[in-house]
N, C-alpha and C. Protein backbone atom coordinates (compact mmCIF):
# COMPACT_ATOMS: atom_id res chain seq x y z
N UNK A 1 -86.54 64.86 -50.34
CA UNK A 1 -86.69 64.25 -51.64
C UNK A 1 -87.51 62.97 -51.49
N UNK A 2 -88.34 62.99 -52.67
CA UNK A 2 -89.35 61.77 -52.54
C UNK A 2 -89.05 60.77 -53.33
N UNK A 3 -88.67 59.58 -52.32
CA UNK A 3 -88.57 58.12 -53.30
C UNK A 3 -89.61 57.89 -54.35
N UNK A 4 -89.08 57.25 -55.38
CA UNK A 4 -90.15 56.73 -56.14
C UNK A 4 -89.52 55.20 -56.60
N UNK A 5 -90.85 54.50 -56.42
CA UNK A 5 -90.73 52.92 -56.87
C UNK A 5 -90.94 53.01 -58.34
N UNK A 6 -90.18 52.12 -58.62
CA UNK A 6 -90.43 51.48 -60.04
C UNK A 6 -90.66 50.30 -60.58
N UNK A 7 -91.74 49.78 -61.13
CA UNK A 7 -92.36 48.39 -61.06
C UNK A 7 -91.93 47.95 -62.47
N UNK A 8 -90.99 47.11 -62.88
CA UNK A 8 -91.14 46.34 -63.97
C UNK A 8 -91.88 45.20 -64.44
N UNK A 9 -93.13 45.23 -64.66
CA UNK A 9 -93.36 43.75 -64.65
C UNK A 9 -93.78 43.58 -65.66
N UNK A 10 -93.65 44.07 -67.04
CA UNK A 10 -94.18 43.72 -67.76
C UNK A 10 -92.89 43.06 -68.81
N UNK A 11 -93.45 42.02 -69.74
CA UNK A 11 -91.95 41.13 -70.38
C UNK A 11 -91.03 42.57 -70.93
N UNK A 12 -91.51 43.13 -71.67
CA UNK A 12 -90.75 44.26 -72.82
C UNK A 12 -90.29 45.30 -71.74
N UNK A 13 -91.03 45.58 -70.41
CA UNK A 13 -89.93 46.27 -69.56
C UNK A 13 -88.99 45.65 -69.02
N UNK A 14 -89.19 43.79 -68.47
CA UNK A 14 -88.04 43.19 -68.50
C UNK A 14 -86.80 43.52 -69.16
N UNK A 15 -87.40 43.12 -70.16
CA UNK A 15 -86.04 42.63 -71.30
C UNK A 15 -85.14 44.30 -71.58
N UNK A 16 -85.93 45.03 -71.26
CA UNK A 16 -85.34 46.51 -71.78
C UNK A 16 -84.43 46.46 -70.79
N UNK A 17 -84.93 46.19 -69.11
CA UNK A 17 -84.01 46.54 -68.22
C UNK A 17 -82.18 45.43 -67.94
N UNK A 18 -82.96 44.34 -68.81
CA UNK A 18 -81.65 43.46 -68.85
C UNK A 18 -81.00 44.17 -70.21
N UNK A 19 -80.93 44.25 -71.04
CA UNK A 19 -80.39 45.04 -72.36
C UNK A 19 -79.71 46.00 -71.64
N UNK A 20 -80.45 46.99 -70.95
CA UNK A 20 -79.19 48.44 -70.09
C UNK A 20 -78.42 48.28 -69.18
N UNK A 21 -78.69 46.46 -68.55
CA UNK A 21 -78.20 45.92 -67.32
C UNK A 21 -76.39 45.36 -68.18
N UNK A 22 -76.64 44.86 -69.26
CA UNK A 22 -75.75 44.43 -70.27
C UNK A 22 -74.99 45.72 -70.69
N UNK A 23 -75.28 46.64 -71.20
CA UNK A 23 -74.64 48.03 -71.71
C UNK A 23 -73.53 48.29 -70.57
N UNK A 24 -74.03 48.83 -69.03
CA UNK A 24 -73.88 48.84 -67.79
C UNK A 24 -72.45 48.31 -67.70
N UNK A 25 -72.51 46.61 -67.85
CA UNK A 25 -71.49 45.76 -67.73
C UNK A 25 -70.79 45.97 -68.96
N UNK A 26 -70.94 45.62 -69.98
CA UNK A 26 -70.26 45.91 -71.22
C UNK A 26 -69.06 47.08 -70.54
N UNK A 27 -69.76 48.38 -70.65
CA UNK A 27 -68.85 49.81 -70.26
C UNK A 27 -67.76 49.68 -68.74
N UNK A 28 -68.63 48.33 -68.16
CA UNK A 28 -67.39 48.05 -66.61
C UNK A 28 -66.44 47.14 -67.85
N UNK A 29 -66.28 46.55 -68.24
CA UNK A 29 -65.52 45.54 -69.13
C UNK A 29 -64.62 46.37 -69.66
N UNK A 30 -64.91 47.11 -70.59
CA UNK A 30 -64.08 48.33 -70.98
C UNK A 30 -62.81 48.84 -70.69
N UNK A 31 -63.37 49.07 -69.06
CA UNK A 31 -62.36 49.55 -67.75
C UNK A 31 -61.45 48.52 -67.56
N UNK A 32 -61.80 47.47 -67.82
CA UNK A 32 -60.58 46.25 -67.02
C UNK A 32 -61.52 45.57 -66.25
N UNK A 33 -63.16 46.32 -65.68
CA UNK A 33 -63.70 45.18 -64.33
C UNK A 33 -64.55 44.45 -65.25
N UNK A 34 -65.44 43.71 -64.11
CA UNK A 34 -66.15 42.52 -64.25
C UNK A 34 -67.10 42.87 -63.33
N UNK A 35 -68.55 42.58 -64.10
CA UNK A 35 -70.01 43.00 -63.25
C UNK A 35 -70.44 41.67 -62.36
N UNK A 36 -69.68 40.47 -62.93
CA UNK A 36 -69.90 39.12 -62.27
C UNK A 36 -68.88 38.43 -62.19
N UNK A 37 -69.29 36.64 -61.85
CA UNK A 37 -67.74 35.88 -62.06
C UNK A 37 -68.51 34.90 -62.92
N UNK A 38 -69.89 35.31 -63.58
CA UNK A 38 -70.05 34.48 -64.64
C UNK A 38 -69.86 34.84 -66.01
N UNK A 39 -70.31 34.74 -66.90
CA UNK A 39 -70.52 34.73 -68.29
C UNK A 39 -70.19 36.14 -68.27
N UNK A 40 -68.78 36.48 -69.66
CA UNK A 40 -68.92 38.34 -70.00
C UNK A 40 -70.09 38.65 -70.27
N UNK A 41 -69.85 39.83 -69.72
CA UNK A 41 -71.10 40.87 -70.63
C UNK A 41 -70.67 40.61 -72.23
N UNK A 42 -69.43 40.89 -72.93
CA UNK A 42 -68.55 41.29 -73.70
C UNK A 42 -69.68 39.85 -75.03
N UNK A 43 -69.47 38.99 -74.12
CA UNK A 43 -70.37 37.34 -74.98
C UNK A 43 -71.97 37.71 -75.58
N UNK A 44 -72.47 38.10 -73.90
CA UNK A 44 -73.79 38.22 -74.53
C UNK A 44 -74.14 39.57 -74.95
N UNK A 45 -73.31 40.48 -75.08
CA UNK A 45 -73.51 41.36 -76.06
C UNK A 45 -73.70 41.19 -77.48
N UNK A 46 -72.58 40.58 -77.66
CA UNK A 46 -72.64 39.96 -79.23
C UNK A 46 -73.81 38.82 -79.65
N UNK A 47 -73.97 38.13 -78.92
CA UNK A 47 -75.09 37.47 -79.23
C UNK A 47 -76.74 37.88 -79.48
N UNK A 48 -76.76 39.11 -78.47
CA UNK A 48 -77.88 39.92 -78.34
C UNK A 48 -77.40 40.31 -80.60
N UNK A 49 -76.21 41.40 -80.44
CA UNK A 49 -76.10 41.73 -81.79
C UNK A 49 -76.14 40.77 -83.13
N UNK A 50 -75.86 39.79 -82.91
CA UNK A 50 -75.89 38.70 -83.51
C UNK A 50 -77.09 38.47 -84.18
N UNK A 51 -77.90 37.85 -82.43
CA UNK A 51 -79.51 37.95 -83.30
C UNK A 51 -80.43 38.63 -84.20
N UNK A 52 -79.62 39.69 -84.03
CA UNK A 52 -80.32 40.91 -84.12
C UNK A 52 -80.05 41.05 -86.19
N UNK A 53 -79.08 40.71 -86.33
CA UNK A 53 -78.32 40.36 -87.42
C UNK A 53 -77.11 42.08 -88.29
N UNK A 54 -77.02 42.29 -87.08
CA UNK A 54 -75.90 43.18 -86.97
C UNK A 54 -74.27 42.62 -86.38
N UNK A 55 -73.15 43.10 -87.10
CA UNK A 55 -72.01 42.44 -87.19
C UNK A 55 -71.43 43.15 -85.50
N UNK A 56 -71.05 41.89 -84.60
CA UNK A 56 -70.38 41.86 -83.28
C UNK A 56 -69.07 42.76 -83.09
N UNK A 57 -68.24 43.50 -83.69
CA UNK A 57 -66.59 44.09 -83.31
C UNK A 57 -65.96 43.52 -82.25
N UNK A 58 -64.97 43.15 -82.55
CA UNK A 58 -64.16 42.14 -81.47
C UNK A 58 -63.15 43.03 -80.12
N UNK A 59 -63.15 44.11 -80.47
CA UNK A 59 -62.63 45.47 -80.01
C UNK A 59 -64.02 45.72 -78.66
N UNK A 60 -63.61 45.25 -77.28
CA UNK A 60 -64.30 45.81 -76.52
C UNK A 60 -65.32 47.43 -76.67
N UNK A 61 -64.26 48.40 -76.87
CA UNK A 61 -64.97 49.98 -77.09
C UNK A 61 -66.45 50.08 -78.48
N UNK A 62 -65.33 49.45 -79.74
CA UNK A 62 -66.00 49.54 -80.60
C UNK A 62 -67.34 48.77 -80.17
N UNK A 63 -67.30 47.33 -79.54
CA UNK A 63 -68.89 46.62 -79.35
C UNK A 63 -69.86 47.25 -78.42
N UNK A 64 -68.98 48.28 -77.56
CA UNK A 64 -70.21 49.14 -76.85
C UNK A 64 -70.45 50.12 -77.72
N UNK A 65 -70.24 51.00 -78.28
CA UNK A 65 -70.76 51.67 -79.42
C UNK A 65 -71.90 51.22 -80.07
N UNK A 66 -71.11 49.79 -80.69
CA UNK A 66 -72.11 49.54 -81.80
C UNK A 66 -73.47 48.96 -81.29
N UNK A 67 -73.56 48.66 -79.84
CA UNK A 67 -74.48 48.34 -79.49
C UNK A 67 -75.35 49.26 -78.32
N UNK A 68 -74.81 50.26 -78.16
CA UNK A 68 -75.44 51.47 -77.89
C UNK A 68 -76.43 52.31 -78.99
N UNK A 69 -75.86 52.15 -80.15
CA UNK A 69 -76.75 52.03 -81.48
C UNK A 69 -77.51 51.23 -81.65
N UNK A 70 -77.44 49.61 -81.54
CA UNK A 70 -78.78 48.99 -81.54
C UNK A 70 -79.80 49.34 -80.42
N UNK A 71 -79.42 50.02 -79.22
CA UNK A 71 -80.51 50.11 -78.11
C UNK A 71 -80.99 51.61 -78.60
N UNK A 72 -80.05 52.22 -79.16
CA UNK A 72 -80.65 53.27 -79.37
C UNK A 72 -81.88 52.97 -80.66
N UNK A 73 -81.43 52.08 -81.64
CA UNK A 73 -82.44 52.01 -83.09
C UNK A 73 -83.81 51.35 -82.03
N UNK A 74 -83.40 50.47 -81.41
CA UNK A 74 -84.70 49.89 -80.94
C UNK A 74 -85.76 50.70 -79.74
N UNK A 75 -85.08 51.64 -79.55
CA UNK A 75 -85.91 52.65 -78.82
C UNK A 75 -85.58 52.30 -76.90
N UNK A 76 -84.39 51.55 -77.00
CA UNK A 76 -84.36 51.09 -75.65
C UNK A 76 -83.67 52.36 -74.62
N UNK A 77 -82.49 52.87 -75.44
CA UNK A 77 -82.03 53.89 -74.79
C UNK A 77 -81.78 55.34 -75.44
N UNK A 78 -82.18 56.19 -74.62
CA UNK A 78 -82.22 57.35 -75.43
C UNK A 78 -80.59 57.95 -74.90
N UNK A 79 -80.13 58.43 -76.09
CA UNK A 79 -78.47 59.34 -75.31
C UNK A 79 -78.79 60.50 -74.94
N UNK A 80 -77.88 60.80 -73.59
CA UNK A 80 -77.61 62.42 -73.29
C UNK A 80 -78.06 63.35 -73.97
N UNK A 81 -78.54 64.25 -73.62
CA UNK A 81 -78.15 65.54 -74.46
C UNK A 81 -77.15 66.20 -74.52
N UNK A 82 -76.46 66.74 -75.78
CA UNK A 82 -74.95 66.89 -75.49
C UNK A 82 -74.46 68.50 -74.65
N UNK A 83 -73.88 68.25 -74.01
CA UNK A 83 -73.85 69.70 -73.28
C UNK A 83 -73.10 70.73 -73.72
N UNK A 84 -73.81 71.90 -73.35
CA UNK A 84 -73.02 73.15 -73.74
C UNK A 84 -71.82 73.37 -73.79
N UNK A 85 -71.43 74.08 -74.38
CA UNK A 85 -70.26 74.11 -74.35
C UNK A 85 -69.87 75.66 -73.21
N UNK A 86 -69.00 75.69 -72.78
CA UNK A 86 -68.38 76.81 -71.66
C UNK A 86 -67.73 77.17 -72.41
N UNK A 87 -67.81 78.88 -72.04
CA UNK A 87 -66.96 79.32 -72.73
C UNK A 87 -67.11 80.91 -72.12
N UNK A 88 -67.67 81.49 -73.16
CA UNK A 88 -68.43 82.99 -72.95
C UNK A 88 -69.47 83.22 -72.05
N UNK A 89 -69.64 82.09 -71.48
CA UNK A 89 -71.06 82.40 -70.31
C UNK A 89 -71.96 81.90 -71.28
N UNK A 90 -72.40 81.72 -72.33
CA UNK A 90 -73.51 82.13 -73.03
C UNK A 90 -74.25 80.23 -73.51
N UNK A 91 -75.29 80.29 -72.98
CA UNK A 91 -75.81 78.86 -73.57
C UNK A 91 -75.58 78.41 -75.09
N UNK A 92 -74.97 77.25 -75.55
CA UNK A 92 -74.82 77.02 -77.16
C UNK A 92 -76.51 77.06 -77.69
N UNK A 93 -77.24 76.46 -76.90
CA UNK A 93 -78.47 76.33 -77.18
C UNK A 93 -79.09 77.29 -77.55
N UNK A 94 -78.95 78.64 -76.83
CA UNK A 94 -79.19 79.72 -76.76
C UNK A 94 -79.05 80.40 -78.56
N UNK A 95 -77.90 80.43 -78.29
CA UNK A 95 -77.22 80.63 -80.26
C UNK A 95 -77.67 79.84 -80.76
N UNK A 96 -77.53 78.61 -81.02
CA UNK A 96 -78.74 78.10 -81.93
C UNK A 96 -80.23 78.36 -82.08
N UNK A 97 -80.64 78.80 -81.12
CA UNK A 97 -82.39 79.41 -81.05
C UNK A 97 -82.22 80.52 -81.96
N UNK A 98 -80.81 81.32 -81.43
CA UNK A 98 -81.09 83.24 -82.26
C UNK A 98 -81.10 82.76 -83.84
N UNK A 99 -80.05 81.73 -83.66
CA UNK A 99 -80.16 81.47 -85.58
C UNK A 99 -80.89 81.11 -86.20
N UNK A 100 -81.70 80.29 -85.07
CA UNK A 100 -82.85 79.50 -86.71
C UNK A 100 -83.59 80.38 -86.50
N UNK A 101 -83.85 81.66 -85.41
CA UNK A 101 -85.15 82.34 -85.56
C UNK A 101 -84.45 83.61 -86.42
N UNK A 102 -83.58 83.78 -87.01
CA UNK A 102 -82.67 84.61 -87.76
C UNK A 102 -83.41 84.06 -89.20
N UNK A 103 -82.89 82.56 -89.23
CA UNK A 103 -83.29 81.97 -90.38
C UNK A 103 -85.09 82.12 -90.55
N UNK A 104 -85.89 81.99 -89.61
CA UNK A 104 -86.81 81.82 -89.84
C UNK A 104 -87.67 83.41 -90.41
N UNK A 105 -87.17 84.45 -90.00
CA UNK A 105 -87.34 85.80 -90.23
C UNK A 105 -86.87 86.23 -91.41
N UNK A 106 -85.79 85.34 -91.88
CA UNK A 106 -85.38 85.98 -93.20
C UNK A 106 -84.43 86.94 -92.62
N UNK A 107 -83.53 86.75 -91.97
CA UNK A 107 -82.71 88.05 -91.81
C UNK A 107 -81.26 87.09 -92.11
């Protein structure tokens, strides 16, 4: 397997990578840990949301949410794709393809 470097140097890849560096910690906070022995994540989360002029939730879970939504509106982080579901062997994805091309045929 081949390493690959990754160069941040530009400000807006900065700041993107501190924003997911914050999410990161936020979700250790969650748990009970701590990403440092300085300043919460839990603080400058809200402040990030703050600026932003979206309302902070004082509820650890709820402020990673709601700010998994601002990284998501701002294009910083994209979510998972949600996975199949197990079951019958059969990809969900799969059934959704037969249907819309069901739908698309008119049948």
């Amino acid at each position: 397997m081949e390493n690959k470097l990754i160069v941040l140097d530009k400000p807006d890849q900065i700041e993107a990578f501190r924003l997911l560096s914050l999410k990161g910690a936020l979700n250790l906070e969650t748990k009970g840990l701590q990403m440092s022995r300085g300043r919460k994540a839990s603080v400058m989360v809200r402040e990030v949301l703050t600026a932003a002029g979206k309302k902070a939730p004082a509820n650890k879970v709820k402020l990673l949410a709601a700010y998994v939504e601002h990284l998501t509106e701002i294009g910083v982080y994209i979510p998972p794709a949600v996975k199949p579901v197990q079951g019958d062997g059969v990809d969900i994805r799969d059934k959704n393809r037969e249907r819309e091309m069901r739908q698309v045929n008119g049948e």
